[in-house]
C-alpha atoms as a PDB file:
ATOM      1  CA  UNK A   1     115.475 -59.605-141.565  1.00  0.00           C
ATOM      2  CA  UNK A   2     115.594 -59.527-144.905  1.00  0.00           C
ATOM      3  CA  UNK A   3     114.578 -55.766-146.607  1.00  0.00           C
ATOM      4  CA  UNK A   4     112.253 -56.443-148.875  1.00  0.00           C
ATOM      5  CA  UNK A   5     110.783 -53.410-149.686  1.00  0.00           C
ATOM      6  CA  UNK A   6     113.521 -51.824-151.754  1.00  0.00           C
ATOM      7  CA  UNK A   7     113.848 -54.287-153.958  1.00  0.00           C
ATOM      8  CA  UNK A   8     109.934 -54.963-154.428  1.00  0.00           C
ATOM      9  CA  UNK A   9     109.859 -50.770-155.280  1.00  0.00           C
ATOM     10  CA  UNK A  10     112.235 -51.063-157.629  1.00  0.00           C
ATOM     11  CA  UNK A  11     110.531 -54.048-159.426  1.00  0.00           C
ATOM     12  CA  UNK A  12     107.459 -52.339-159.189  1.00  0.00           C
ATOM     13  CA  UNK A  13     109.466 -49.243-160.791  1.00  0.00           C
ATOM     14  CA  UNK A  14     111.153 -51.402-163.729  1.00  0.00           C
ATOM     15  CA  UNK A  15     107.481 -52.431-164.770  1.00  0.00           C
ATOM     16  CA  UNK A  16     105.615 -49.355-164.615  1.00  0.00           C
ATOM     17  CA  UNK A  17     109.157 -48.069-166.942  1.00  0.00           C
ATOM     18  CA  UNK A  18     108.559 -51.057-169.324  1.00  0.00           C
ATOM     19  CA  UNK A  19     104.764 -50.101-169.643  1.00  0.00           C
ATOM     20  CA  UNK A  20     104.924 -46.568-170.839  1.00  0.00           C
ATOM     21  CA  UNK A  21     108.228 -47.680-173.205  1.00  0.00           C
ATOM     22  CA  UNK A  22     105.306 -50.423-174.397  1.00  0.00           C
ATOM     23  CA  UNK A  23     102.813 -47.228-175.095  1.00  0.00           C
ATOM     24  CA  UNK A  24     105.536 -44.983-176.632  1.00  0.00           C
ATOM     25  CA  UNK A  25     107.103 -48.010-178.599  1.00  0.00           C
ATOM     26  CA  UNK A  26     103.305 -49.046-179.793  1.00  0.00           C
ATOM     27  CA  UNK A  27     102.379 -45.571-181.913  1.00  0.00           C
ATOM     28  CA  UNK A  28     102.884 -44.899-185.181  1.00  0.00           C
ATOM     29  CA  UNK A  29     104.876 -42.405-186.554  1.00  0.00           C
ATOM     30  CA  UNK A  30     103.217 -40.566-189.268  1.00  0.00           C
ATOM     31  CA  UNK A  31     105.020 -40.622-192.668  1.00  0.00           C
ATOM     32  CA  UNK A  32     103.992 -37.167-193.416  1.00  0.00           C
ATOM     33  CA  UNK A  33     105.972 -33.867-192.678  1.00  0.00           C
ATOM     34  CA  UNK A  34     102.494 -32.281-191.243  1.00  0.00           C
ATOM     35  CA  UNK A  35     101.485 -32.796-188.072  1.00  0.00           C
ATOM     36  CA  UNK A  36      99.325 -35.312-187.886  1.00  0.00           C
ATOM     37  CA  UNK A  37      96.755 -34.278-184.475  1.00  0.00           C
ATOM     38  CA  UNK A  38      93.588 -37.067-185.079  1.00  0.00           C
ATOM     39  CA  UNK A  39      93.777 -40.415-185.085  1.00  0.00           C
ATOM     40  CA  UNK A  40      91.290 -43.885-185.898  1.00  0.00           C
ATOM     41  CA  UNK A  41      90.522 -47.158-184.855  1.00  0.00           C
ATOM     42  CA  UNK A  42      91.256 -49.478-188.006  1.00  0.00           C
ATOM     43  CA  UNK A  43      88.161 -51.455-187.792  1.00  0.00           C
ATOM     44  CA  UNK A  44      89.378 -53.805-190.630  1.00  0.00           C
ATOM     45  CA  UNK A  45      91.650 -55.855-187.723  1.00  0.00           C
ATOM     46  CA  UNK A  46      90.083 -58.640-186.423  1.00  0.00           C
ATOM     47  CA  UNK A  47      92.477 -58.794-183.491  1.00  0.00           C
ATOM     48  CA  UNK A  48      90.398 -59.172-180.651  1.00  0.00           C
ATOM     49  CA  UNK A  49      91.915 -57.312-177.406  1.00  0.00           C
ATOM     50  CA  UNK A  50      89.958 -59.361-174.761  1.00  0.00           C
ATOM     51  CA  UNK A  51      91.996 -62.402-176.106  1.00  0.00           C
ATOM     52  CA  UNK A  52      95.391 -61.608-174.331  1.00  0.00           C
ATOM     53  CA  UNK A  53      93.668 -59.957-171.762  1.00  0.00           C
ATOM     54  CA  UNK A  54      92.325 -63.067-170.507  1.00  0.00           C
ATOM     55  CA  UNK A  55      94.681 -65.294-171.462  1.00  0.00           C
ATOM     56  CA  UNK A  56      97.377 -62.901-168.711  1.00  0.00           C
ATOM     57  CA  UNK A  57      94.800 -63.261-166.238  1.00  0.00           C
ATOM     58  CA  UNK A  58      95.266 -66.794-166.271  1.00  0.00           C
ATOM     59  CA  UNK A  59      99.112 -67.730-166.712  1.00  0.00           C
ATOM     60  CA  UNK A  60     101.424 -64.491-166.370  1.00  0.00           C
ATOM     61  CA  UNK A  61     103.149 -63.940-169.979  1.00  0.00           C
ATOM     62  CA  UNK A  62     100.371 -65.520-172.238  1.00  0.00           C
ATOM     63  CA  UNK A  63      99.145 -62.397-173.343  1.00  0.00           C
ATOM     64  CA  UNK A  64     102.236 -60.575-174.137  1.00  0.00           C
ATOM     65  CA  UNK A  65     103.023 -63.887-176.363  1.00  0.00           C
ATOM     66  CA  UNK A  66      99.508 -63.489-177.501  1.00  0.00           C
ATOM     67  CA  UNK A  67     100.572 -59.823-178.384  1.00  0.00           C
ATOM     68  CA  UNK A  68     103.946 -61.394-179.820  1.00  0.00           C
ATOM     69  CA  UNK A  69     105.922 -58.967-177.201  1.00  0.00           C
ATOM     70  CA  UNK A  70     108.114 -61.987-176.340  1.00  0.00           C
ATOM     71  CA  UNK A  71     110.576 -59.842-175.027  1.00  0.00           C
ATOM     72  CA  UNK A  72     108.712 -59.121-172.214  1.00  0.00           C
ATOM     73  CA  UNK A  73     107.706 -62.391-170.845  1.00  0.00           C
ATOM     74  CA  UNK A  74     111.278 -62.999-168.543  1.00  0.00           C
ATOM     75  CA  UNK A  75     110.874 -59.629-167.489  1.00  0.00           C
ATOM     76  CA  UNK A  76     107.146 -60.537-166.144  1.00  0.00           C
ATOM     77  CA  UNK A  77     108.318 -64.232-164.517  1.00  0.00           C
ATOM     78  CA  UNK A  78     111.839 -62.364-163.042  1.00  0.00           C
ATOM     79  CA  UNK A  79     109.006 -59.939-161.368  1.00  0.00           C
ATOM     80  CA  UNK A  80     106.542 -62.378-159.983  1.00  0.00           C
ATOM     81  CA  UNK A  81     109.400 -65.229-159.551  1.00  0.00           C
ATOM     82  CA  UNK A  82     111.782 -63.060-157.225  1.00  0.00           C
ATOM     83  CA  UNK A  83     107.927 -61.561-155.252  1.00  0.00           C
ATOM     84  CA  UNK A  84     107.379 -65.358-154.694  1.00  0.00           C
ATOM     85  CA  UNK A  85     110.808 -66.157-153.782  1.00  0.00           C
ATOM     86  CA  UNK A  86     110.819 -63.405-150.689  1.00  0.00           C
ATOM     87  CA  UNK A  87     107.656 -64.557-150.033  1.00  0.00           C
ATOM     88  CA  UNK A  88     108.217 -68.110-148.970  1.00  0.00           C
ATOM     89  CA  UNK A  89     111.601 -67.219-147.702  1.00  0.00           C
ATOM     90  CA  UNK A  90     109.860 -64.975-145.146  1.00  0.00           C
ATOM     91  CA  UNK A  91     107.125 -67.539-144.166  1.00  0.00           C
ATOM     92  CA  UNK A  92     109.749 -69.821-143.576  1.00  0.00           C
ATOM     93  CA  UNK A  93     111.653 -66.878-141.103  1.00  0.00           C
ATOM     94  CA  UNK A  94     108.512 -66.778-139.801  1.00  0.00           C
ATOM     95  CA  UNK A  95     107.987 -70.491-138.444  1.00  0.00           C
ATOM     96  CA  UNK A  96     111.205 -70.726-137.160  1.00  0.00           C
ATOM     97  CA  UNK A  97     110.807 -67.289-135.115  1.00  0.00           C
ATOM     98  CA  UNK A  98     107.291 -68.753-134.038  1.00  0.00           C
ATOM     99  CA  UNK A  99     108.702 -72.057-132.753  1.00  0.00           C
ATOM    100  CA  UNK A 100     111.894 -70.349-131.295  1.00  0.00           C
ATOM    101  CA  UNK A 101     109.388 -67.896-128.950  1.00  0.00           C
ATOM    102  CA  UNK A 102     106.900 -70.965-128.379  1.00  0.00           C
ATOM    103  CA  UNK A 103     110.162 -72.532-126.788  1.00  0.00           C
ATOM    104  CA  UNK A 104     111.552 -70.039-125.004  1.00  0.00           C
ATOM    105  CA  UNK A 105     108.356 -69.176-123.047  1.00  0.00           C
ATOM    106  CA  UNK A 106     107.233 -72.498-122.453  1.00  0.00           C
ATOM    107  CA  UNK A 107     109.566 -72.649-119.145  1.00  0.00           C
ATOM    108  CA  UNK A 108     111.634 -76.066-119.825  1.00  0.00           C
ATOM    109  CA  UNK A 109     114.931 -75.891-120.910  1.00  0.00           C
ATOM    110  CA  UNK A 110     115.033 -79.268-121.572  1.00  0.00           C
ATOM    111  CA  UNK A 111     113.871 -77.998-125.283  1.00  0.00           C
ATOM    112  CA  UNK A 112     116.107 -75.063-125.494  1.00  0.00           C
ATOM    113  CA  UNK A 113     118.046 -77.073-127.819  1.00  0.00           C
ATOM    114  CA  UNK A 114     115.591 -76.867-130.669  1.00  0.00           C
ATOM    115  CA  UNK A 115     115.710 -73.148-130.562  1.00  0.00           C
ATOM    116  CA  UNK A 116     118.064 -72.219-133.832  1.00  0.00           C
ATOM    117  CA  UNK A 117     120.202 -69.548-134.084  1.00  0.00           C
ATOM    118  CA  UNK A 118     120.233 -66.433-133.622  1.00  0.00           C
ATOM    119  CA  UNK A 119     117.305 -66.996-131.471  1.00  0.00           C
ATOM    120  CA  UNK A 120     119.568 -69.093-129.198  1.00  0.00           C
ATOM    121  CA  UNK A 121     121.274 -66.271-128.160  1.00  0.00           C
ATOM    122  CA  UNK A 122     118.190 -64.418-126.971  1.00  0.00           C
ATOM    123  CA  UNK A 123     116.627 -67.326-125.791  1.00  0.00           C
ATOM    124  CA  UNK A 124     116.405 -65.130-122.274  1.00  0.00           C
ATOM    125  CA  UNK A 125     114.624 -62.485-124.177  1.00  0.00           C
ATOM    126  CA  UNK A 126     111.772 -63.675-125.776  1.00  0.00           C
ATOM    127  CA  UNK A 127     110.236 -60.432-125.994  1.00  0.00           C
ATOM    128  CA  UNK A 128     113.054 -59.908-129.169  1.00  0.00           C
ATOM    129  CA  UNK A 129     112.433 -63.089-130.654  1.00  0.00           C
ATOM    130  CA  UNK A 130     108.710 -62.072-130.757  1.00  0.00           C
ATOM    131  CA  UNK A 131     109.294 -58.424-132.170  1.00  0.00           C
ATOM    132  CA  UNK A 132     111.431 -60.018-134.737  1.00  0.00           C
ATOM    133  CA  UNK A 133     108.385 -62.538-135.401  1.00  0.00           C
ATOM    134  CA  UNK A 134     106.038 -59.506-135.908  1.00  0.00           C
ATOM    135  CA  UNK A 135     108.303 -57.832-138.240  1.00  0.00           C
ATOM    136  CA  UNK A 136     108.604 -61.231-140.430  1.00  0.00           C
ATOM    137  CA  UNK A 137     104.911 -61.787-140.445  1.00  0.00           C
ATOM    138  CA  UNK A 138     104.398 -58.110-141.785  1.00  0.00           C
ATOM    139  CA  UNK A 139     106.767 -58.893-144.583  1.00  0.00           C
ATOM    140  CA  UNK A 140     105.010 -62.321-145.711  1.00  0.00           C
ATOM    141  CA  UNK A 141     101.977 -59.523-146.419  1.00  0.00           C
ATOM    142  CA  UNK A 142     103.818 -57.361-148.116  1.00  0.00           C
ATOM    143  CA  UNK A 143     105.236 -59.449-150.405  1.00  0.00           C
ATOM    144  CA  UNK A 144     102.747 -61.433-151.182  1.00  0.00           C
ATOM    145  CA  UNK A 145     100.468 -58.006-152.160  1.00  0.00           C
ATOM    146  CA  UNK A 146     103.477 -56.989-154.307  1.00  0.00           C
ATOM    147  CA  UNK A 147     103.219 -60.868-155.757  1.00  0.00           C
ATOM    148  CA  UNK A 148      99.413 -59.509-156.459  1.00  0.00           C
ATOM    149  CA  UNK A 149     100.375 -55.960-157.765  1.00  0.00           C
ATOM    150  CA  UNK A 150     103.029 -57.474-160.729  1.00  0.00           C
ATOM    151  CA  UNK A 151     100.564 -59.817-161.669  1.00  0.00           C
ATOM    152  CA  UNK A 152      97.727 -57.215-161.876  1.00  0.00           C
ATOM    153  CA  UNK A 153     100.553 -54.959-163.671  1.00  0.00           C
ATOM    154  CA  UNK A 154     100.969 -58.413-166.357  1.00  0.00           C
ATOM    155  CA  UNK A 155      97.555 -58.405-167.203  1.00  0.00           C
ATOM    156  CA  UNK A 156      97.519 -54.610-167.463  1.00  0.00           C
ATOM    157  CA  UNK A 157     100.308 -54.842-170.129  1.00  0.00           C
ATOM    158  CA  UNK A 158      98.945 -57.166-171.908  1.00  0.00           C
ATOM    159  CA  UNK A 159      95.810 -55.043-172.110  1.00  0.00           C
ATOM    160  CA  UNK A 160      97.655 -51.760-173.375  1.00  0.00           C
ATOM    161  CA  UNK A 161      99.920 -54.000-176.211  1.00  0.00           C
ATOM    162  CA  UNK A 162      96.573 -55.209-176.994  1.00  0.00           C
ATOM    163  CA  UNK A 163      94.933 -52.114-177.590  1.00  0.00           C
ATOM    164  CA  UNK A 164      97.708 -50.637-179.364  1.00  0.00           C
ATOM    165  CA  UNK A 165      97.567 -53.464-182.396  1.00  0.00           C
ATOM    166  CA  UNK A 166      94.024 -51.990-183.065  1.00  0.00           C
ATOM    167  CA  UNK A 167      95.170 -48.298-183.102  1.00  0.00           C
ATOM    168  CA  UNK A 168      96.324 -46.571-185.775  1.00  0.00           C
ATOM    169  CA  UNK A 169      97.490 -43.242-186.845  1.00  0.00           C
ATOM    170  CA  UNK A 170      96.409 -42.377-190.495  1.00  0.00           C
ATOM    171  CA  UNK A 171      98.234 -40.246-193.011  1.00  0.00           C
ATOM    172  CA  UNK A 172      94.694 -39.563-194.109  1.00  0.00           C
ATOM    173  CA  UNK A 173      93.374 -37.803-191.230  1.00  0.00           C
ATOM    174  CA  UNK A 174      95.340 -34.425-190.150  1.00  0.00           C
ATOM    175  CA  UNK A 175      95.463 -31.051-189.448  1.00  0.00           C
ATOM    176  CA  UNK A 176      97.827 -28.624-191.150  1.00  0.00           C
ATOM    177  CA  UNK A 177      98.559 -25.138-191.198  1.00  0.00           C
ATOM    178  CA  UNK A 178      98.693 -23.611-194.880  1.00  0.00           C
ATOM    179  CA  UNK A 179      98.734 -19.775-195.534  1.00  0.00           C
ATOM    180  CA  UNK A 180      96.141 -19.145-198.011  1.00  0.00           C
ATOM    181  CA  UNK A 181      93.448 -15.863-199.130  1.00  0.00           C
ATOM    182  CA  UNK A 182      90.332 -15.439-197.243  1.00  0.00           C
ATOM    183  CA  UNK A 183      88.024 -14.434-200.377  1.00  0.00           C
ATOM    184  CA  UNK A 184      85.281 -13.720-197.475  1.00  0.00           C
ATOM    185  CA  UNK A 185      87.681 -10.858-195.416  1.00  0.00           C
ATOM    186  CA  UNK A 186      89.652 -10.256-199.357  1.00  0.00           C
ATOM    187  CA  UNK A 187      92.801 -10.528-196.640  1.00  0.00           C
ATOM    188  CA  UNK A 188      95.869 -12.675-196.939  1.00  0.00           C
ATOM    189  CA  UNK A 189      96.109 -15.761-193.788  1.00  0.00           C
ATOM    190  CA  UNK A 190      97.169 -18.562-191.869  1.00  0.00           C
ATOM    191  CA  UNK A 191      93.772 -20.605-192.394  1.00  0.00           C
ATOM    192  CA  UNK A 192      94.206 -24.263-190.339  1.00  0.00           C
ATOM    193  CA  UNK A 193      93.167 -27.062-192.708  1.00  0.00           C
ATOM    194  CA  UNK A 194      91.671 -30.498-192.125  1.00  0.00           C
ATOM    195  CA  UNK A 195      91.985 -33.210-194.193  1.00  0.00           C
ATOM    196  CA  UNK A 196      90.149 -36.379-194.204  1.00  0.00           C
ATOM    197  CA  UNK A 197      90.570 -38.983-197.482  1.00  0.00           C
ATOM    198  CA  UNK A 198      92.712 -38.162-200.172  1.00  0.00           C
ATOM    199  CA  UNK A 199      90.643 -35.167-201.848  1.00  0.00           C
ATOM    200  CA  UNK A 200      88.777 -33.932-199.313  1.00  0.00           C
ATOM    201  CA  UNK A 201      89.642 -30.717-197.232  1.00  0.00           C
ATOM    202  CA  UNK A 202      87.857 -28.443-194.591  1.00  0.00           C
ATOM    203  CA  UNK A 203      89.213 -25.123-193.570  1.00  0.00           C
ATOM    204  CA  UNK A 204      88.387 -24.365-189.789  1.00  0.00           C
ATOM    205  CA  UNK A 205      89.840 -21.089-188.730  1.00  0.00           C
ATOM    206  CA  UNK A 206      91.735 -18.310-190.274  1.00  0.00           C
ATOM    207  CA  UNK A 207      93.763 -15.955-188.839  1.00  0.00           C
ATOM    208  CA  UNK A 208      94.159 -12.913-191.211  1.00  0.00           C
ATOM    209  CA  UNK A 209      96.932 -10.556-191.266  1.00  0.00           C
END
């Protein structure tokens, strides 16, 4: 039997990995030496994120070309190809551990002949032939919901890349911490600045010493 669920973990591992690199790799580094702590949505793109969210819905690796993350599109097929690949290998372990039992119950050994190996050799013990059976049939459904999860996990990429392209950190929009005079206390401070636009400041606390 073949063990399917270690390798279907670590798939599902690899791609939850590539995701957060895809939200780490997506934000922008602020060219400033303050530390930039707000950020906006730059409403002058006319990307529109539904786009490659529907477009991975329909064919797994549209929408990460629609985001132009090209790289990722063997990643997404070597997911969902190898899922599909353990999944038809176990429904065909499956028929031939259905037919094997169906023959050796039946009573005539005229047809024990058709019974492949291994099962041949427990063709007396049926009762193994049918565990064996049971355990093939669970795998079929659990690779076919991991088949389910990486292509739930495509379109969820695709939806996070396509997010990203419409968010923005700006330079002009930040917080910084400036010592300065409190005229109000007459006390020297650490006063906590924000600045929106280019000439525009707001102080919002002060901490006097």
């Amino acid at each position: 039997m073949p063990r399917v669920i270690p390798t279907l973990f670590f798939l599902t591992l690899l791609f939850c990995c590539n995701e957060s690199f895809a939200q780490k790799a997506g934000k922008a580094k602020p060219a400033k030496s303050h530390f930039s702590a707000f950020a906006k949505i730059d409403t002058s793109k006319k990307y529109n994120p539904r786009i490659a969210i529907v477009r991975s819905a329909i064919l797994p690796g549209w929408g990460q070309a629609t985001n132009k993350k090209y790289w990722k599109i063997p990643i997404v097929y070597a997911a969902l190809g190898i899922t599909a690949g353990i999944f038809f290998h176990n429904i065909k372990q499956f028929r031939e551990a259905n037919n094997a039992y169906a023959n050796a119950i039946d009573g005539d050994t005229s047809n024990d002949n058709q019974i492949p190996e291994p099962y041949f050799a427990v063709k007396d013990q049926p009762q193994r032939i049918k565990t064996f059976r049971n355990q093939v049939r669970q795998n079929v459904d659990y690779s076919a919901l991991f088949f389910i999860l990486f292509w739930g996990l495509n379109v969820v990429d695709a939806t996070v890349d396509a997010h990203l392209k419409t968010f923005d950190v700006s330079d002009n929009l930040s917080v910084e911490i400036r010592p300065g005079y409190s005229p109000l206390a007459n006390t020297n401070g650490i006063s906590l600045v924000l600045n929106i636009g280019k000439n525009h400041s707001k102080q919002l606390t002060s901490l006097s010493y």
